[in-house]
C-alpha atoms as a PDB file:
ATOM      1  CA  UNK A   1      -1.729  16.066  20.833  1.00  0.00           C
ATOM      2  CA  UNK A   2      -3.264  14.614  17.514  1.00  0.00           C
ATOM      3  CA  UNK A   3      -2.455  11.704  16.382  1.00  0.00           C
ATOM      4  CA  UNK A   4       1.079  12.334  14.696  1.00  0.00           C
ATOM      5  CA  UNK A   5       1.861  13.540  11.167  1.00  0.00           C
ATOM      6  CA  UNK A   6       5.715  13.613  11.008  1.00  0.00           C
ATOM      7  CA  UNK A   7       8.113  11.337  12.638  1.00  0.00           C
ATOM      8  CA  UNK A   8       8.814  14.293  14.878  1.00  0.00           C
ATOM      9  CA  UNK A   9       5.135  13.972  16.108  1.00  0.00           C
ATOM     10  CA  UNK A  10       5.881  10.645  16.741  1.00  0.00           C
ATOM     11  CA  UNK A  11       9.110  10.765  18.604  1.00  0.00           C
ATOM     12  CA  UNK A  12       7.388  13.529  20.870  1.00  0.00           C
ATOM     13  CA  UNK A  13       4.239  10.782  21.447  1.00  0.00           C
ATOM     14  CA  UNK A  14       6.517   8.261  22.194  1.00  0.00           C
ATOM     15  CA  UNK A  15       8.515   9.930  24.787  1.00  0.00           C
ATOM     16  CA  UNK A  16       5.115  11.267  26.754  1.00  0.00           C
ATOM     17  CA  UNK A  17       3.718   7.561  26.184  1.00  0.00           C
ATOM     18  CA  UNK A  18       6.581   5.318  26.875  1.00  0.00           C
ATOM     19  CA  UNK A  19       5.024   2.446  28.809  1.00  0.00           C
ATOM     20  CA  UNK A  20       1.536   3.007  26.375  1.00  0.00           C
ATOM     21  CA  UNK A  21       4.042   2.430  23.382  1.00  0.00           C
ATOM     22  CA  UNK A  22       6.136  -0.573  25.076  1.00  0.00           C
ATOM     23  CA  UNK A  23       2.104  -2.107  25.437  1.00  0.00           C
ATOM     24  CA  UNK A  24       1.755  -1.517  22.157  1.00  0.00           C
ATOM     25  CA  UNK A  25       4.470  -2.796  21.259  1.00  0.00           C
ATOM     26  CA  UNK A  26       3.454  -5.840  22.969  1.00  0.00           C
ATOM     27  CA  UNK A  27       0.221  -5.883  21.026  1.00  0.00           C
ATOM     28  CA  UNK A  28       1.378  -5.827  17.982  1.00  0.00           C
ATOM     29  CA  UNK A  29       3.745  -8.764  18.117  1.00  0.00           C
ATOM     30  CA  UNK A  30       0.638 -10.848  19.522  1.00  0.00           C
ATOM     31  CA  UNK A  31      -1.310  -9.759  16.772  1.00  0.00           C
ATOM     32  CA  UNK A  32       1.826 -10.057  14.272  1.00  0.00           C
ATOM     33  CA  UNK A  33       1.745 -13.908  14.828  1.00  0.00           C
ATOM     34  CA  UNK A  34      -1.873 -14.644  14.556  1.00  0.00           C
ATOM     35  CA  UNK A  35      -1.533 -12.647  11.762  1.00  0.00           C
ATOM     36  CA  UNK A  36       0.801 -14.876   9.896  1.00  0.00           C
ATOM     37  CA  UNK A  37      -0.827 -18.065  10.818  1.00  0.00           C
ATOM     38  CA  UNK A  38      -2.620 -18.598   7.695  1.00  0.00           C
ATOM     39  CA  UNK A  39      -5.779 -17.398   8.372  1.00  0.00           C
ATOM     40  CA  UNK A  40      -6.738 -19.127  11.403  1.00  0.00           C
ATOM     41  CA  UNK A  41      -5.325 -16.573  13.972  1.00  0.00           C
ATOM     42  CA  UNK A  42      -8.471 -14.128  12.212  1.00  0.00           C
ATOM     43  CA  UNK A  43     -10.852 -16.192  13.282  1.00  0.00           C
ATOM     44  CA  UNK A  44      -9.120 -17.586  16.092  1.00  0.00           C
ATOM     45  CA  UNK A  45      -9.002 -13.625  17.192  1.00  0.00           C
ATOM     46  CA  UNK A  46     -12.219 -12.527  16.050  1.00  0.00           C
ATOM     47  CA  UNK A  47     -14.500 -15.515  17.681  1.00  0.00           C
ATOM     48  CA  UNK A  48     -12.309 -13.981  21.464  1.00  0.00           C
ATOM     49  CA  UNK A  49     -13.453 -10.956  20.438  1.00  0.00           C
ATOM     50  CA  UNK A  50     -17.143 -11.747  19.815  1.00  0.00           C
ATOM     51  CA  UNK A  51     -16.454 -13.255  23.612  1.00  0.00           C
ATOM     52  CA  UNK A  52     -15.349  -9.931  25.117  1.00  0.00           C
ATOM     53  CA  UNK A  53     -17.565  -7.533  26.693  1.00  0.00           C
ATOM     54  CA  UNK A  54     -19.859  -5.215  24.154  1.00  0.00           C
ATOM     55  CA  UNK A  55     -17.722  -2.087  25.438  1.00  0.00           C
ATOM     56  CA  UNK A  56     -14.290  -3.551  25.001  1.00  0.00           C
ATOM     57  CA  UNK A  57     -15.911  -4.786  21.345  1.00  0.00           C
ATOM     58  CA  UNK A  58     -16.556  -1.164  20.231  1.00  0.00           C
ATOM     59  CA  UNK A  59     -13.413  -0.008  22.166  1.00  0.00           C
ATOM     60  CA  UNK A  60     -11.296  -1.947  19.819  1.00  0.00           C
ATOM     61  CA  UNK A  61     -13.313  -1.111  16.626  1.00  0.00           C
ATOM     62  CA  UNK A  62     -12.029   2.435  18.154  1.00  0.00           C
ATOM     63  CA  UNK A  63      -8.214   1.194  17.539  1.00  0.00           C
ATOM     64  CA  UNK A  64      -9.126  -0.477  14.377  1.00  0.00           C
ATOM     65  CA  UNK A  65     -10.466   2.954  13.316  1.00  0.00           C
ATOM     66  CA  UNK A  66      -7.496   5.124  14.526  1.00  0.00           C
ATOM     67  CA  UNK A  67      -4.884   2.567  12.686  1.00  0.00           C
ATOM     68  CA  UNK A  68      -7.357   3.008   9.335  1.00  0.00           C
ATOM     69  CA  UNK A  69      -6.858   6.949   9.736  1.00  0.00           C
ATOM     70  CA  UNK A  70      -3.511   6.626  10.296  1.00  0.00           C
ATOM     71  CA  UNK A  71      -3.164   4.233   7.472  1.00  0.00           C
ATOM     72  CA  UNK A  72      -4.970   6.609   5.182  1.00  0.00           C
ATOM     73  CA  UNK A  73      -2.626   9.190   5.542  1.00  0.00           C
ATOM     74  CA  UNK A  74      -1.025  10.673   2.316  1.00  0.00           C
ATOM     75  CA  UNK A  75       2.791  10.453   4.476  1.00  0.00           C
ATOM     76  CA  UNK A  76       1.814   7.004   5.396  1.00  0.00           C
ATOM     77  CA  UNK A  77       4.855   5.127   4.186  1.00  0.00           C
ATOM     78  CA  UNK A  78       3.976   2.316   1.574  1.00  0.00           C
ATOM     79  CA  UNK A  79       5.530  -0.095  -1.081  1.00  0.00           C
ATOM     80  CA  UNK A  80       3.920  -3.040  -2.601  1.00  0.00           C
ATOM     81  CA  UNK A  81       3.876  -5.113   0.869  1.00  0.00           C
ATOM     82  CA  UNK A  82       1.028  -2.653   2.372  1.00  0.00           C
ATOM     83  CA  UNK A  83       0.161  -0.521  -0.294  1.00  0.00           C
ATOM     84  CA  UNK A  84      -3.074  -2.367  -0.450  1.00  0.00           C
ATOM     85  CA  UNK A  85      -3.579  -1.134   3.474  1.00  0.00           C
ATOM     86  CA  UNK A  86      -3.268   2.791   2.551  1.00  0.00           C
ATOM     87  CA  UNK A  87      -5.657   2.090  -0.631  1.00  0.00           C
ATOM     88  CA  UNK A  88      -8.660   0.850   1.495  1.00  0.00           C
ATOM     89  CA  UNK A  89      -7.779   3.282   4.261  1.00  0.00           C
ATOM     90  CA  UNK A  90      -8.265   5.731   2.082  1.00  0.00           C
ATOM     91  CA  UNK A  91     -11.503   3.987   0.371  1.00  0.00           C
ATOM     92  CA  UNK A  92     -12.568   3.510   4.074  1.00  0.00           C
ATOM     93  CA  UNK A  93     -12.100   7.234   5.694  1.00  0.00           C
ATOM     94  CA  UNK A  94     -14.940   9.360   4.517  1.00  0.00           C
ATOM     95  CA  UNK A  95     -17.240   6.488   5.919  1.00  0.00           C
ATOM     96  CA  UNK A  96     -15.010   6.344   9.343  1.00  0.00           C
ATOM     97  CA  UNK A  97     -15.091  10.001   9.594  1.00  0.00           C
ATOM     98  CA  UNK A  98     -19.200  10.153   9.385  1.00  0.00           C
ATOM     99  CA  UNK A  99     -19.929   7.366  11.633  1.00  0.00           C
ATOM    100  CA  UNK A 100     -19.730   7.576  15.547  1.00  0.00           C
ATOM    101  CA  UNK A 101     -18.783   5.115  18.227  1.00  0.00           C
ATOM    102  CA  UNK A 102     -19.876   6.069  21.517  1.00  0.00           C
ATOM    103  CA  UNK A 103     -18.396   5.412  24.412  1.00  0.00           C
ATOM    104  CA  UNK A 104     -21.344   4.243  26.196  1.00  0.00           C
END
């Protein structure tokens, strides 16, 4: 499957993917509180990052990617707290979809 569309794309992804959505899940409340500590979780984050192995680096510029897509879709749910998000998405996802990121 795609990435999902609808919420009934989604529901179907999470019940093949349950323990890949519960990690997830996990994920994102990490990256929810560096998120919110005023900055410093970024840098914090990106400095580990710059740490990490090159593959695991372009790996995650992989997710970043996918949650831009996603972001950029026109059903992507938005009100003034993340409309910003879906307005670079979609400023962002003609040059996502010409660039590549092996998987080397």
């Amino acid at each position: 499957m795609n990435r999902p569309t609808t919420l009934e794309d989604y529901d179907v992804l999470e019940e093949a993917y349950a323990d890949m959505m519960r990690l997830a899940g996990t994920i994102t409340d990490v990256l929810n509180r560096m998120s919110n500590d005023s900055g410093r979780g970024y840098l914090a984050f990106s400095v580990a990052m710059e740490r990490e192995h090159r593959t695991l680096q372009q790996a995650f510029t992989r997710l970043c990617v996918a949650w831009f897509l996603f972001a950029a879709n026109p059903e992507y749910r938005t009100d003034l707290r993340n409309e910003g998000t879906h307005t670079l998405a979609m400023k962002l996802k003609p040059v996502i979809e010409e660039s590549c990121l092996p998987f080397i």
